[in-house]
PDB file of N, CA and C in Angstrom:
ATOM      1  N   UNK A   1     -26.138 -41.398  46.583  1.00  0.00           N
ATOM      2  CA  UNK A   1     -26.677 -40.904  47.827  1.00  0.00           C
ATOM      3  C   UNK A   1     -27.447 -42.052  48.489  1.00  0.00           C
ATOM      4  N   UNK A   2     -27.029 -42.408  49.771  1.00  0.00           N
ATOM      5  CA  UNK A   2     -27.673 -43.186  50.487  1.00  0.00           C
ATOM      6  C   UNK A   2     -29.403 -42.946  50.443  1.00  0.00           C
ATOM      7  N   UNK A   3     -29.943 -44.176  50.489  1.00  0.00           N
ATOM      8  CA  UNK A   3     -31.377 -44.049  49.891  1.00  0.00           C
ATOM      9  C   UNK A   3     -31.925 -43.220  48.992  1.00  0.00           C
ATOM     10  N   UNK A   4     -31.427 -42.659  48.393  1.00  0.00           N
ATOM     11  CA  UNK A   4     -31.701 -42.110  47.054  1.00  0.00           C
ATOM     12  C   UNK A   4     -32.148 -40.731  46.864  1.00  0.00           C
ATOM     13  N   UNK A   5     -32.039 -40.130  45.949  1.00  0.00           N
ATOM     14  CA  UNK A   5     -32.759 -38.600  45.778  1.00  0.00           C
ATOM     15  C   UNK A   5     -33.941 -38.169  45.994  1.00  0.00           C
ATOM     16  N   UNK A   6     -34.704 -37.003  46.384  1.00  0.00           N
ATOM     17  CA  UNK A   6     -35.854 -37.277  46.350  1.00  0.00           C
ATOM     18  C   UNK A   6     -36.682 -36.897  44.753  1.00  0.00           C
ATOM     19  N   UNK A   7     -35.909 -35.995  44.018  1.00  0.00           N
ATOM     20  CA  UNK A   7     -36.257 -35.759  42.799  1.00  0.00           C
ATOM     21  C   UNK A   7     -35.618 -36.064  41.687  1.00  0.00           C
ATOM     22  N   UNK A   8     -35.701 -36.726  40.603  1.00  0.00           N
ATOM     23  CA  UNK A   8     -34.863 -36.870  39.232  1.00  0.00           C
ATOM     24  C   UNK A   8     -35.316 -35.882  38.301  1.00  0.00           C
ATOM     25  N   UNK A   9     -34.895 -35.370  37.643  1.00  0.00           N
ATOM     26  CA  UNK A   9     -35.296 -34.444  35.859  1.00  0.00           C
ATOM     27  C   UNK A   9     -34.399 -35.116  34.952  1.00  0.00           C
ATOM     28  N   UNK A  10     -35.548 -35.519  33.918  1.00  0.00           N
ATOM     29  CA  UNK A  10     -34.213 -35.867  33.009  1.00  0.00           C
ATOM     30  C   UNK A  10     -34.832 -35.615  31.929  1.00  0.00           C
ATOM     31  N   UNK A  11     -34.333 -34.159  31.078  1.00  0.00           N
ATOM     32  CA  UNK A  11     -34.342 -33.430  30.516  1.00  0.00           C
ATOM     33  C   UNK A  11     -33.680 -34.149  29.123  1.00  0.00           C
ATOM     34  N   UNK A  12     -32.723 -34.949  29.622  1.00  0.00           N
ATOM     35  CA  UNK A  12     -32.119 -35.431  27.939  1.00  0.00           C
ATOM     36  C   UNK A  12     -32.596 -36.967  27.469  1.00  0.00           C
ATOM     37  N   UNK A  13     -33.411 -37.011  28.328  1.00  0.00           N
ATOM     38  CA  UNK A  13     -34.305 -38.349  27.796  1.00  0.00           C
ATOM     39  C   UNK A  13     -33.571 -39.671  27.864  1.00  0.00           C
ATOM     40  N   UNK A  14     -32.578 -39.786  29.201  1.00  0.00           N
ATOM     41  CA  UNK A  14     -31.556 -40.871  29.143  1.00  0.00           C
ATOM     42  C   UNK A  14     -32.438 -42.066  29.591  1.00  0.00           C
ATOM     43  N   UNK A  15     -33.208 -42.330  30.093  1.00  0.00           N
ATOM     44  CA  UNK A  15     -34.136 -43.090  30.677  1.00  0.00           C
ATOM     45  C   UNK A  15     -34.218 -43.861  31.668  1.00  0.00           C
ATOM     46  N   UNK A  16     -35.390 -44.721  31.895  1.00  0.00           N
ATOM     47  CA  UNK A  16     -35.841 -45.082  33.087  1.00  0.00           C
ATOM     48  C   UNK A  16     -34.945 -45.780  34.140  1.00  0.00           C
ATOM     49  N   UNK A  17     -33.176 -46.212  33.600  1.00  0.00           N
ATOM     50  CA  UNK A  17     -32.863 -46.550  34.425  1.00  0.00           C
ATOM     51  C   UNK A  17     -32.343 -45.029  35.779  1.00  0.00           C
ATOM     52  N   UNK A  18     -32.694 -44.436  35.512  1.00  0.00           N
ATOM     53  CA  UNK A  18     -32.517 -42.968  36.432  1.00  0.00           C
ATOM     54  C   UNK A  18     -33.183 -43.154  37.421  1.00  0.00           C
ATOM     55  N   UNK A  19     -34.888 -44.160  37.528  1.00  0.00           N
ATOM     56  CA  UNK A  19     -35.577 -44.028  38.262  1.00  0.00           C
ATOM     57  C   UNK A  19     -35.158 -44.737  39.507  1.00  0.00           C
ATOM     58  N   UNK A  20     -33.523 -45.339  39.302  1.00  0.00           N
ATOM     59  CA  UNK A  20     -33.396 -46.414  40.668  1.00  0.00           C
ATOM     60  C   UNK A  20     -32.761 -45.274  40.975  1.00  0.00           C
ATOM     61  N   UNK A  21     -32.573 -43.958  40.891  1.00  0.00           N
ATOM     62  CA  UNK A  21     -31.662 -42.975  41.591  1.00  0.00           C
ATOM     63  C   UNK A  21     -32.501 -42.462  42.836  1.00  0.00           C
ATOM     64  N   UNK A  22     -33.878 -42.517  42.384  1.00  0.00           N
ATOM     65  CA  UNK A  22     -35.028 -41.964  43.342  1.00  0.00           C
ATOM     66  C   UNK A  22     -35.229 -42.794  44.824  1.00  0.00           C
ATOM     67  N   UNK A  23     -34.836 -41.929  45.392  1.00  0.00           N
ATOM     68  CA  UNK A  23     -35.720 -42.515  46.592  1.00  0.00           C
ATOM     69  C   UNK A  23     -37.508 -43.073  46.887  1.00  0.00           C
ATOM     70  N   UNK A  24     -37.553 -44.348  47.350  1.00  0.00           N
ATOM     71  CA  UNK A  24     -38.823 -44.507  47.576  1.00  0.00           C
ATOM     72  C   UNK A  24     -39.810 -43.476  47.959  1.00  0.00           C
ATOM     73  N   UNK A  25     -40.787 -43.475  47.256  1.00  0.00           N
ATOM     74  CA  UNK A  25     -41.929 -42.334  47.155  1.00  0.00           C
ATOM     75  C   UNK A  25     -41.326 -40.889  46.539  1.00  0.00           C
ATOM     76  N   UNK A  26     -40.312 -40.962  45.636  1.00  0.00           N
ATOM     77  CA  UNK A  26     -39.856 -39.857  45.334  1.00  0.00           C
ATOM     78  C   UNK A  26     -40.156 -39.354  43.959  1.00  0.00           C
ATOM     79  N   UNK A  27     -39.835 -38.324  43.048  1.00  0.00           N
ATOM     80  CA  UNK A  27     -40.810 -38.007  41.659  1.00  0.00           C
ATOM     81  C   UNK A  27     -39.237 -38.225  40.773  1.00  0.00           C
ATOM     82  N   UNK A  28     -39.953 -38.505  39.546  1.00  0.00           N
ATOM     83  CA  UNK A  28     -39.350 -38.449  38.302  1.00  0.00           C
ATOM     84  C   UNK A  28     -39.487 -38.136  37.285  1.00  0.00           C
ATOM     85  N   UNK A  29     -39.192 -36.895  36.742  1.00  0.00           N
ATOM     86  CA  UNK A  29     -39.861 -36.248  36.295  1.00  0.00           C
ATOM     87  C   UNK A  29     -39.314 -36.004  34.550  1.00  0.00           C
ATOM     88  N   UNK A  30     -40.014 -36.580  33.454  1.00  0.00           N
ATOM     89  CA  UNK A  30     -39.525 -36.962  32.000  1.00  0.00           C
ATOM     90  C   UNK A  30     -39.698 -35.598  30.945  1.00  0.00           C
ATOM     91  N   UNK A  31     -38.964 -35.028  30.763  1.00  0.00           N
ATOM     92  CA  UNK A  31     -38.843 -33.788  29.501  1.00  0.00           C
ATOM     93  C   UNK A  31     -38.775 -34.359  28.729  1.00  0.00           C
ATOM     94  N   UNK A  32     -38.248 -35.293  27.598  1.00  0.00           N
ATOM     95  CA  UNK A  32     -37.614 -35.800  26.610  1.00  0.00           C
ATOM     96  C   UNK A  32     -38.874 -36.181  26.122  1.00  0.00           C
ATOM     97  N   UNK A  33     -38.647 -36.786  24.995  1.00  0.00           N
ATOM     98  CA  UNK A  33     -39.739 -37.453  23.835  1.00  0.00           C
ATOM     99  C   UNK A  33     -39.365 -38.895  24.018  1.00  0.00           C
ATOM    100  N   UNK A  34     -39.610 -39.697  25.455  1.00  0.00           N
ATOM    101  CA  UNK A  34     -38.765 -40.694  25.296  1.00  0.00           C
ATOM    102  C   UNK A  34     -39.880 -41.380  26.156  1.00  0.00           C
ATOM    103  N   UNK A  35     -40.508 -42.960  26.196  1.00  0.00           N
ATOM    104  CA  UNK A  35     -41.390 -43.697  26.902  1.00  0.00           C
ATOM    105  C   UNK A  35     -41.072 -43.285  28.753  1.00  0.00           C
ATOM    106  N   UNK A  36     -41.888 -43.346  29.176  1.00  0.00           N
ATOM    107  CA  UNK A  36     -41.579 -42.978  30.783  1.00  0.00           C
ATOM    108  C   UNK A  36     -41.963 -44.338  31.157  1.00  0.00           C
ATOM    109  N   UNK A  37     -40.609 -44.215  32.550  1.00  0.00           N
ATOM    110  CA  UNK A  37     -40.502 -45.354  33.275  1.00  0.00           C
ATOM    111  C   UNK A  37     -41.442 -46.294  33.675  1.00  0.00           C
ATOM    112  N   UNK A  38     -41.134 -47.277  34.185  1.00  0.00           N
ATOM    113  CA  UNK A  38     -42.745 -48.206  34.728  1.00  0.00           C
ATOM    114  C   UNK A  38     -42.386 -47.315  36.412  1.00  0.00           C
ATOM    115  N   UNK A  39     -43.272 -47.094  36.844  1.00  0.00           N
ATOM    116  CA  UNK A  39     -43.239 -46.797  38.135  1.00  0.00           C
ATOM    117  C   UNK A  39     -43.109 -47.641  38.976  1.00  0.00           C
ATOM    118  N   UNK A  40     -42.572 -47.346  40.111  1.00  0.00           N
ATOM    119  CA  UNK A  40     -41.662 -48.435  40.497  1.00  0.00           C
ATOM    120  C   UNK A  40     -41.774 -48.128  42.321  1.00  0.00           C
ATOM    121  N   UNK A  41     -41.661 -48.596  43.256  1.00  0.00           N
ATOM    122  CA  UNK A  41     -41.352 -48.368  44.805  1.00  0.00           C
ATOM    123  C   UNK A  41     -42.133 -46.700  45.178  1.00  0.00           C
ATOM    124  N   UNK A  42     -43.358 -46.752  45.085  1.00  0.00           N
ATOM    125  CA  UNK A  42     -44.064 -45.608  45.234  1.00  0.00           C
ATOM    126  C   UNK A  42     -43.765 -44.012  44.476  1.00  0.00           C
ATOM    127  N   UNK A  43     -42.949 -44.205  43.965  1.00  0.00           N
ATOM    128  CA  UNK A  43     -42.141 -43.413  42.434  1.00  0.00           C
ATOM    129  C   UNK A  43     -43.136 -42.677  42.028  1.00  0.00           C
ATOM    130  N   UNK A  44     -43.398 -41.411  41.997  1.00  0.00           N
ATOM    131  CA  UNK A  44     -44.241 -40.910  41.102  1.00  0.00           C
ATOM    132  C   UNK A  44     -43.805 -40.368  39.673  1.00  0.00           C
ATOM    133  N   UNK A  45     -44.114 -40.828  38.515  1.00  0.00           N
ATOM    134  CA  UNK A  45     -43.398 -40.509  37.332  1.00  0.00           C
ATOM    135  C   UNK A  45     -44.242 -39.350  36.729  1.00  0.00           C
ATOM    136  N   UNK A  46     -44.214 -38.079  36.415  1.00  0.00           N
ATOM    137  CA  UNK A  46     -44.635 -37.155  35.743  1.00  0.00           C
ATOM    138  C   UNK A  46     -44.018 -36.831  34.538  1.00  0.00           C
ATOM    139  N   UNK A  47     -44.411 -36.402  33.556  1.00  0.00           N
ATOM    140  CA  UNK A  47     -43.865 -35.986  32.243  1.00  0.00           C
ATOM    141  C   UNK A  47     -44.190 -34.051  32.297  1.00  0.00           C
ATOM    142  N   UNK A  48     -43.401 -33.545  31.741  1.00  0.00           N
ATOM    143  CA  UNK A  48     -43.395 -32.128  30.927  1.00  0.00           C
ATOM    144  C   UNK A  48     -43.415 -31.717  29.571  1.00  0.00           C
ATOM    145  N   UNK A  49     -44.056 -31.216  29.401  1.00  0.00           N
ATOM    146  CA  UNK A  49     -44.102 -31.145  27.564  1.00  0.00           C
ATOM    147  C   UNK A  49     -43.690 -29.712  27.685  1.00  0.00           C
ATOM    148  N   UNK A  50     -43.155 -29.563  26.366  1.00  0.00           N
ATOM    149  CA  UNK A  50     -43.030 -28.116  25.882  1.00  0.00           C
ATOM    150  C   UNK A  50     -43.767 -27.906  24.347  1.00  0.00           C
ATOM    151  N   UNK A  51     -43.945 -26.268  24.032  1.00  0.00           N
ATOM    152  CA  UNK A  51     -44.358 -26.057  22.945  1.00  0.00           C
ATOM    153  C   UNK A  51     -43.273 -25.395  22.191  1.00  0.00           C
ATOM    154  N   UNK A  52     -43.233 -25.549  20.608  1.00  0.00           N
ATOM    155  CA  UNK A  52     -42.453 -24.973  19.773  1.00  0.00           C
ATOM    156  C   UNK A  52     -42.681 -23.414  19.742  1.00  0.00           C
ATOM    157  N   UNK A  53     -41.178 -22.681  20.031  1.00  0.00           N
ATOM    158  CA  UNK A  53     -41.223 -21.253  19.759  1.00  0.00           C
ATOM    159  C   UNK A  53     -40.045 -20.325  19.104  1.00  0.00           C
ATOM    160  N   UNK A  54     -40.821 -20.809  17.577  1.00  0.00           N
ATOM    161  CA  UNK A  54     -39.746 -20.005  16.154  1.00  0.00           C
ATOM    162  C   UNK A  54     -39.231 -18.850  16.937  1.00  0.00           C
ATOM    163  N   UNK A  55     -40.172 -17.831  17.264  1.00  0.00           N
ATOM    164  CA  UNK A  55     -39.196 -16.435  17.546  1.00  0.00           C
ATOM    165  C   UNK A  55     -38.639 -16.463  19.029  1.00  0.00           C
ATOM    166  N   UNK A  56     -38.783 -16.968  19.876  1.00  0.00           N
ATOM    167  CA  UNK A  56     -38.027 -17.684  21.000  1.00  0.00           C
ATOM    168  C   UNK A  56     -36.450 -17.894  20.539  1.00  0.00           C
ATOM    169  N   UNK A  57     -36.752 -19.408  19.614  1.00  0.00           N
ATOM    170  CA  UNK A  57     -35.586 -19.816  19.334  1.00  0.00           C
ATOM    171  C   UNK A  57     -34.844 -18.791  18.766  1.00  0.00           C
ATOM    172  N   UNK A  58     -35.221 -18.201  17.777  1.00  0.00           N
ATOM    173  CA  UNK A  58     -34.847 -17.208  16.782  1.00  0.00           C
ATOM    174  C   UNK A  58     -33.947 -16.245  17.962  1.00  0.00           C
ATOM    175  N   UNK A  59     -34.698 -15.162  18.990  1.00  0.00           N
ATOM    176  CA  UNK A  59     -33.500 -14.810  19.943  1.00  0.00           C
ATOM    177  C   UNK A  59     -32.626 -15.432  20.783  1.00  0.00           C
ATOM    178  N   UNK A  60     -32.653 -16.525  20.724  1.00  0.00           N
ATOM    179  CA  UNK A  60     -31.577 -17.429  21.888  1.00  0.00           C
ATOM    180  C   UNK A  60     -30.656 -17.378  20.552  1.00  0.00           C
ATOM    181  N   UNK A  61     -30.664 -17.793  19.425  1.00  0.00           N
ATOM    182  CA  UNK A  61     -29.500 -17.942  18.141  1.00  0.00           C
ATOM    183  C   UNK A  61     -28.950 -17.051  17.989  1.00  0.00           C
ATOM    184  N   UNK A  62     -29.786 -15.915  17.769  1.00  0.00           N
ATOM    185  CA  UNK A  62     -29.156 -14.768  17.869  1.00  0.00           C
ATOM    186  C   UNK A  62     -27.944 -14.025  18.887  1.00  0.00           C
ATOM    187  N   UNK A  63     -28.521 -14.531  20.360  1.00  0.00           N
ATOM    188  CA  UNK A  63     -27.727 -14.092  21.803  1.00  0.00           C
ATOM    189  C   UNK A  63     -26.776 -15.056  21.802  1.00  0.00           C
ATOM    190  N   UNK A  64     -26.627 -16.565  21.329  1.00  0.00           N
ATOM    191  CA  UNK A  64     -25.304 -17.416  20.272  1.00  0.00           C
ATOM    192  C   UNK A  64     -24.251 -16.688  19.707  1.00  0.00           C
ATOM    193  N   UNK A  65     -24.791 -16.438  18.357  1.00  0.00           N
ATOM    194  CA  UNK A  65     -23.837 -15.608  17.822  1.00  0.00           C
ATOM    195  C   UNK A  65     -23.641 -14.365  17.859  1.00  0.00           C
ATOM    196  N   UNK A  66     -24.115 -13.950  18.305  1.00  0.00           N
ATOM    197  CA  UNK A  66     -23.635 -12.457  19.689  1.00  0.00           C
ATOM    198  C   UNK A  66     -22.562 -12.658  20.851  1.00  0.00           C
ATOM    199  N   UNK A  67     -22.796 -13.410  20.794  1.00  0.00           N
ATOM    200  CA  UNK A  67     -21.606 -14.224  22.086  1.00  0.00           C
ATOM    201  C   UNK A  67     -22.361 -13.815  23.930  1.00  0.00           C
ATOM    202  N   UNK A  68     -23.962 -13.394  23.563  1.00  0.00           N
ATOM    203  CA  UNK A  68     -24.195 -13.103  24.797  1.00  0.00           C
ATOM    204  C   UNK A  68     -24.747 -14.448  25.873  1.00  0.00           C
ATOM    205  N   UNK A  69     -24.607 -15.201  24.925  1.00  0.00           N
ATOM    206  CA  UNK A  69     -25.257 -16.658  25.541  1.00  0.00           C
ATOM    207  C   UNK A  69     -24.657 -17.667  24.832  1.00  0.00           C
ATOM    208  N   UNK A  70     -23.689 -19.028  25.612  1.00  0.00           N
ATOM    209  CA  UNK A  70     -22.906 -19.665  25.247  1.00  0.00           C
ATOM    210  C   UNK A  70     -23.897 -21.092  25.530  1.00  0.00           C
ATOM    211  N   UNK A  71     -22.653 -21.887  24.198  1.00  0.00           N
ATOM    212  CA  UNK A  71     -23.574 -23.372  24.694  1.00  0.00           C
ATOM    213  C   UNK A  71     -21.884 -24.227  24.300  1.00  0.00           C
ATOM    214  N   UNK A  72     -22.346 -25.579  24.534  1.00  0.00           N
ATOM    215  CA  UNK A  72     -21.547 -26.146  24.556  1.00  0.00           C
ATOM    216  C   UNK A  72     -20.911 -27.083  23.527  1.00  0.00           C
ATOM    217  N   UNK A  73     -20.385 -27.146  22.907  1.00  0.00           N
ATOM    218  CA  UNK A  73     -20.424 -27.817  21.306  1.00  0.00           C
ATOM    219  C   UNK A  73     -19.065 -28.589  22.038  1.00  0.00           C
ATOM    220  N   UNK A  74     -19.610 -30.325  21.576  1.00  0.00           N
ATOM    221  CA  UNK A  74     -18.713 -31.189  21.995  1.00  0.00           C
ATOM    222  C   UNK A  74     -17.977 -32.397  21.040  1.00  0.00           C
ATOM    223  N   UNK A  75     -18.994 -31.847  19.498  1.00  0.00           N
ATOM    224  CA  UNK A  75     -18.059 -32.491  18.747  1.00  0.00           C
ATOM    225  C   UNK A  75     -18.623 -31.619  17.030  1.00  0.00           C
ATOM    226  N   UNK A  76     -18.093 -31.339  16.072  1.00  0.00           N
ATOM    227  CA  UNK A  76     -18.712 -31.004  15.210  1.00  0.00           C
ATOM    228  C   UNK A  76     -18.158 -32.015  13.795  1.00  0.00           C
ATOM    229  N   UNK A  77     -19.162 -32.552  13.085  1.00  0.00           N
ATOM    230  CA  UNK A  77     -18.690 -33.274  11.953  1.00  0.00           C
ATOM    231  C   UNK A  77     -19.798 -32.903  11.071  1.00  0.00           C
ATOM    232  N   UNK A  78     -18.915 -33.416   9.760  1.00  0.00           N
ATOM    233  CA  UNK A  78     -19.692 -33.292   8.409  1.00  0.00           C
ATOM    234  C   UNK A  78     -21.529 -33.715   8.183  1.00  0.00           C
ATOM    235  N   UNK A  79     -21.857 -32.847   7.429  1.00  0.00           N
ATOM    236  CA  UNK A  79     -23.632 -33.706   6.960  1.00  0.00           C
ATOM    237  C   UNK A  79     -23.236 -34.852   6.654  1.00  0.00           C
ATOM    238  N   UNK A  80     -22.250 -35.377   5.937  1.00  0.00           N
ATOM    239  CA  UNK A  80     -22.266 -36.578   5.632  1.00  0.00           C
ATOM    240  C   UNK A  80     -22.017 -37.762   6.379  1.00  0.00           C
ATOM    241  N   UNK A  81     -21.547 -37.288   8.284  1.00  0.00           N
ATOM    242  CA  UNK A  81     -21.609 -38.301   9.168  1.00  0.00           C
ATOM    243  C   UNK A  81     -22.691 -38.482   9.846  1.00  0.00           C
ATOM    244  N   UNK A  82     -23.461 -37.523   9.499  1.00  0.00           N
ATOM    245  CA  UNK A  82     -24.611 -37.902  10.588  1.00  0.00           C
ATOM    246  C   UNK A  82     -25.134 -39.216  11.171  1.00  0.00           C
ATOM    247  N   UNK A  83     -24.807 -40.030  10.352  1.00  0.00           N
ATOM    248  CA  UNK A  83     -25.003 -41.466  11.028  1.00  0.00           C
ATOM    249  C   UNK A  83     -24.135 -41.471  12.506  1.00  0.00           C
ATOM    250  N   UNK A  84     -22.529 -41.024  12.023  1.00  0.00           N
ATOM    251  CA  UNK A  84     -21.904 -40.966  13.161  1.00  0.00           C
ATOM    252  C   UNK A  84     -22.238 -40.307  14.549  1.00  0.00           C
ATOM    253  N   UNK A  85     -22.985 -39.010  13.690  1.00  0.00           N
ATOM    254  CA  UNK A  85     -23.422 -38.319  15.306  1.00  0.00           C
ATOM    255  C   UNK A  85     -24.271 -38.712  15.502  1.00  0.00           C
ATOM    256  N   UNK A  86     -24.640 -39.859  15.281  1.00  0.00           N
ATOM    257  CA  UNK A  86     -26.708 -40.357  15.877  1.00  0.00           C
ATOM    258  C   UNK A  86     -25.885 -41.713  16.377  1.00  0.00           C
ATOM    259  N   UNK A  87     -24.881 -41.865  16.223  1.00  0.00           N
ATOM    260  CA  UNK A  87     -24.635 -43.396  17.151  1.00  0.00           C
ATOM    261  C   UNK A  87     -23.710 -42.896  18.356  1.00  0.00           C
ATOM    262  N   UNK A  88     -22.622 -41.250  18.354  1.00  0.00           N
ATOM    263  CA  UNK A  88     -22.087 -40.876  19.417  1.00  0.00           C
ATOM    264  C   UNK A  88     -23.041 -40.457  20.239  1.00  0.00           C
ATOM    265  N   UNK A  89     -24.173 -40.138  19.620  1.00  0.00           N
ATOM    266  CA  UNK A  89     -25.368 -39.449  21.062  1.00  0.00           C
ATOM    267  C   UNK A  89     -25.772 -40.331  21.629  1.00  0.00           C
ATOM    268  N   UNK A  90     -26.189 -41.528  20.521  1.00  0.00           N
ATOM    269  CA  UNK A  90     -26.608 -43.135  21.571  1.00  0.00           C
ATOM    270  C   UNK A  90     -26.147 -43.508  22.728  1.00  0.00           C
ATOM    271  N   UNK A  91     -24.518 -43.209  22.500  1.00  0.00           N
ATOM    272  CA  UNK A  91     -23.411 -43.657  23.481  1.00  0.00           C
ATOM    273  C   UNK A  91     -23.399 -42.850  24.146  1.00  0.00           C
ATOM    274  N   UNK A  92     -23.496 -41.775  24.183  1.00  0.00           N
ATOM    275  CA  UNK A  92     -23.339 -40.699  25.641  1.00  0.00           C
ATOM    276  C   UNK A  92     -22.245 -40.188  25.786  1.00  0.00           C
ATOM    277  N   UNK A  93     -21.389 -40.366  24.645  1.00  0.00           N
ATOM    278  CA  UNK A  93     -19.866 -40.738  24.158  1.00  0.00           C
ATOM    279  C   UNK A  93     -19.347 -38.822  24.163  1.00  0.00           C
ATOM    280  N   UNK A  94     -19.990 -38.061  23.958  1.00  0.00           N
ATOM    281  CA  UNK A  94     -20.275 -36.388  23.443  1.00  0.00           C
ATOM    282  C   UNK A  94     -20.415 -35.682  25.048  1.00  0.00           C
ATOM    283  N   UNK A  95     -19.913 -34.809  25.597  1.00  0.00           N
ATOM    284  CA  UNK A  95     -20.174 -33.736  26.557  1.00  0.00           C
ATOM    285  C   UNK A  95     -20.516 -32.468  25.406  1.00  0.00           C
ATOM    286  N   UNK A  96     -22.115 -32.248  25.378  1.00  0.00           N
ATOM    287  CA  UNK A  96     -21.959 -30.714  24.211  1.00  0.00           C
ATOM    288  C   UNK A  96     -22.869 -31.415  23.614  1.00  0.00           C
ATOM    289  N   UNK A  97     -23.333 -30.535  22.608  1.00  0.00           N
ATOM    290  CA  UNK A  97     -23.752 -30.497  21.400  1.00  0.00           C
ATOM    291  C   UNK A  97     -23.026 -31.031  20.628  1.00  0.00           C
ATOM    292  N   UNK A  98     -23.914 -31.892  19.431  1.00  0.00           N
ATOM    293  CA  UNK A  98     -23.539 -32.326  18.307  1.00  0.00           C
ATOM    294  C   UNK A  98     -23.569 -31.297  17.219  1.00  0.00           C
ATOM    295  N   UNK A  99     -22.507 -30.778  16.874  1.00  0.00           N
ATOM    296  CA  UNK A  99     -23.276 -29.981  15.378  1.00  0.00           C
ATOM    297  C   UNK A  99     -23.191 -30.869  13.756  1.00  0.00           C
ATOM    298  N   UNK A 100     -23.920 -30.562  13.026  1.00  0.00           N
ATOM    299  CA  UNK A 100     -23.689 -31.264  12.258  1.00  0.00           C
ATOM    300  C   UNK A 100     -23.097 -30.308  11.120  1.00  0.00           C
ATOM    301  N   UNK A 101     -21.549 -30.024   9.774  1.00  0.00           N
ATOM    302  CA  UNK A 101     -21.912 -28.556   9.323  1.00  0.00           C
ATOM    303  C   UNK A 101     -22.516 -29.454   7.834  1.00  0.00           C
ATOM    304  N   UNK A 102     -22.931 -28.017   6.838  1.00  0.00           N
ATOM    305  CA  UNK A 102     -23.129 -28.321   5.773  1.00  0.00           C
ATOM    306  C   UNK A 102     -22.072 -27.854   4.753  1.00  0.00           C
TER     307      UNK A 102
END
Protein backbone atom coordinates (compact mmCIF):
# COMPACT_ATOMS: atom_id res chain seq x y z
CA UNK A 1 0.00 0.00 0.00
CA UNK A 2 1.25 3.25 -1.08
CA UNK A 3 2.67 5.00 2.04
CA UNK A 4 1.95 2.41 4.21
CA UNK A 5 -0.72 1.08 6.69
CA UNK A 6 -1.81 2.88 9.38
CA UNK A 7 -1.88 -0.13 11.83
CA UNK A 8 0.30 -3.46 12.04
CA UNK A 9 -0.67 -6.54 14.70
CA UNK A 10 1.57 -9.05 14.74
CA UNK A 11 0.24 -11.60 16.73
CA UNK A 12 2.78 -14.36 15.53
CA UNK A 13 5.77 -12.56 16.58
CA UNK A 14 7.31 -12.33 12.93
CA UNK A 15 9.09 -9.15 13.72
CA UNK A 16 10.24 -5.79 13.43
CA UNK A 17 10.78 -5.96 9.90
CA UNK A 18 6.70 -5.44 9.68
CA UNK A 19 7.35 -2.05 11.06
CA UNK A 20 8.44 -0.70 7.42
CA UNK A 21 4.73 -1.77 6.52
CA UNK A 22 3.53 1.20 8.78
CA UNK A 23 2.93 4.32 7.66
CA UNK A 24 4.75 7.30 9.21
CA UNK A 25 3.23 8.10 12.61
CA UNK A 26 1.38 4.89 12.46
CA UNK A 27 1.11 2.00 15.52
CA UNK A 28 2.59 -1.37 15.77
CA UNK A 29 1.34 -3.26 17.78
CA UNK A 30 3.53 -6.70 19.33
CA UNK A 31 1.43 -9.88 20.85
CA UNK A 32 4.21 -12.35 20.63
CA UNK A 33 6.98 -13.01 23.24
CA UNK A 34 9.34 -11.55 20.81
CA UNK A 35 11.82 -8.08 21.38
CA UNK A 36 9.76 -5.05 19.90
CA UNK A 37 10.93 -3.04 17.15
CA UNK A 38 13.28 0.06 17.51
CA UNK A 39 10.79 2.70 16.71
CA UNK A 40 11.27 4.15 13.81
CA UNK A 41 9.61 7.42 11.53
CA UNK A 42 7.19 8.54 14.37
CA UNK A 43 5.97 4.70 14.72
CA UNK A 44 4.38 4.14 17.82
CA UNK A 45 5.29 0.56 19.02
CA UNK A 46 2.90 -0.88 21.76
CA UNK A 47 3.01 -4.40 23.11
CA UNK A 48 -0.13 -6.68 24.44
CA UNK A 49 0.27 -9.24 26.91
CA UNK A 50 -2.04 -11.93 27.68
CA UNK A 51 -2.73 -14.08 30.76
CA UNK A 52 -2.78 -17.93 30.99
CA UNK A 53 -6.35 -19.55 31.03
CA UNK A 54 -6.35 -23.55 31.87
CA UNK A 55 -10.22 -23.64 31.77
CA UNK A 56 -10.45 -21.19 28.80
CA UNK A 57 -8.14 -23.31 26.95
CA UNK A 58 -9.70 -26.41 28.29
CA UNK A 59 -13.22 -25.21 26.35
CA UNK A 60 -11.72 -24.04 23.08
CA UNK A 61 -10.10 -28.04 22.98
CA UNK A 62 -12.98 -29.24 23.73
CA UNK A 63 -15.19 -27.04 20.87
CA UNK A 64 -11.82 -28.74 18.63
CA UNK A 65 -12.76 -31.96 19.08
CA UNK A 66 -16.38 -31.36 18.93
CA UNK A 67 -15.84 -30.10 15.60
CA UNK A 68 -17.58 -26.80 16.79
CA UNK A 69 -14.45 -24.74 16.31
CA UNK A 70 -11.82 -25.49 13.63
CA UNK A 71 -8.12 -24.64 13.39
CA UNK A 72 -5.72 -25.15 10.98
CA UNK A 73 -3.12 -27.94 11.10
CA UNK A 74 -0.43 -27.47 8.39
CA UNK A 75 1.88 -30.10 9.01
CA UNK A 76 1.87 -32.95 11.66
CA UNK A 77 5.15 -35.00 12.54
CA UNK A 78 6.57 -37.29 15.05
CA UNK A 79 7.91 -36.21 18.90
CA UNK A 80 10.90 -37.30 17.57
CA UNK A 81 11.14 -34.38 14.86
CA UNK A 82 10.58 -31.72 16.80
CA UNK A 83 13.75 -30.26 15.90
CA UNK A 84 12.18 -30.35 12.45
CA UNK A 85 9.11 -28.48 13.45
CA UNK A 86 11.15 -25.72 15.33
CA UNK A 87 13.27 -25.06 12.14
CA UNK A 88 9.83 -25.26 9.66
CA UNK A 89 8.27 -22.52 12.02
CA UNK A 90 11.63 -20.52 11.76
CA UNK A 91 11.07 -20.59 8.04
CA UNK A 92 7.54 -19.64 7.80
CA UNK A 93 7.73 -22.70 5.60
CA UNK A 94 4.02 -24.15 7.52
CA UNK A 95 0.42 -22.38 6.72
CA UNK A 96 -1.33 -24.05 10.18
CA UNK A 97 -0.31 -25.38 13.07
CA UNK A 98 2.49 -27.52 13.83
CA UNK A 99 1.36 -30.60 15.67
CA UNK A 100 3.73 -32.55 17.13
CA UNK A 101 2.10 -36.55 17.82
CA UNK A 102 3.31 -38.79 20.58
Amino acid sequence: MPGGVDVVVDPAGIGGDLIHAVRDGGVFVVIAVVPDPAPERGVDVRRVSAQSDGALLGRILADVADGKKRTRVGLTLPLTEAAEAHRRSEDSSVRGKIVLTV
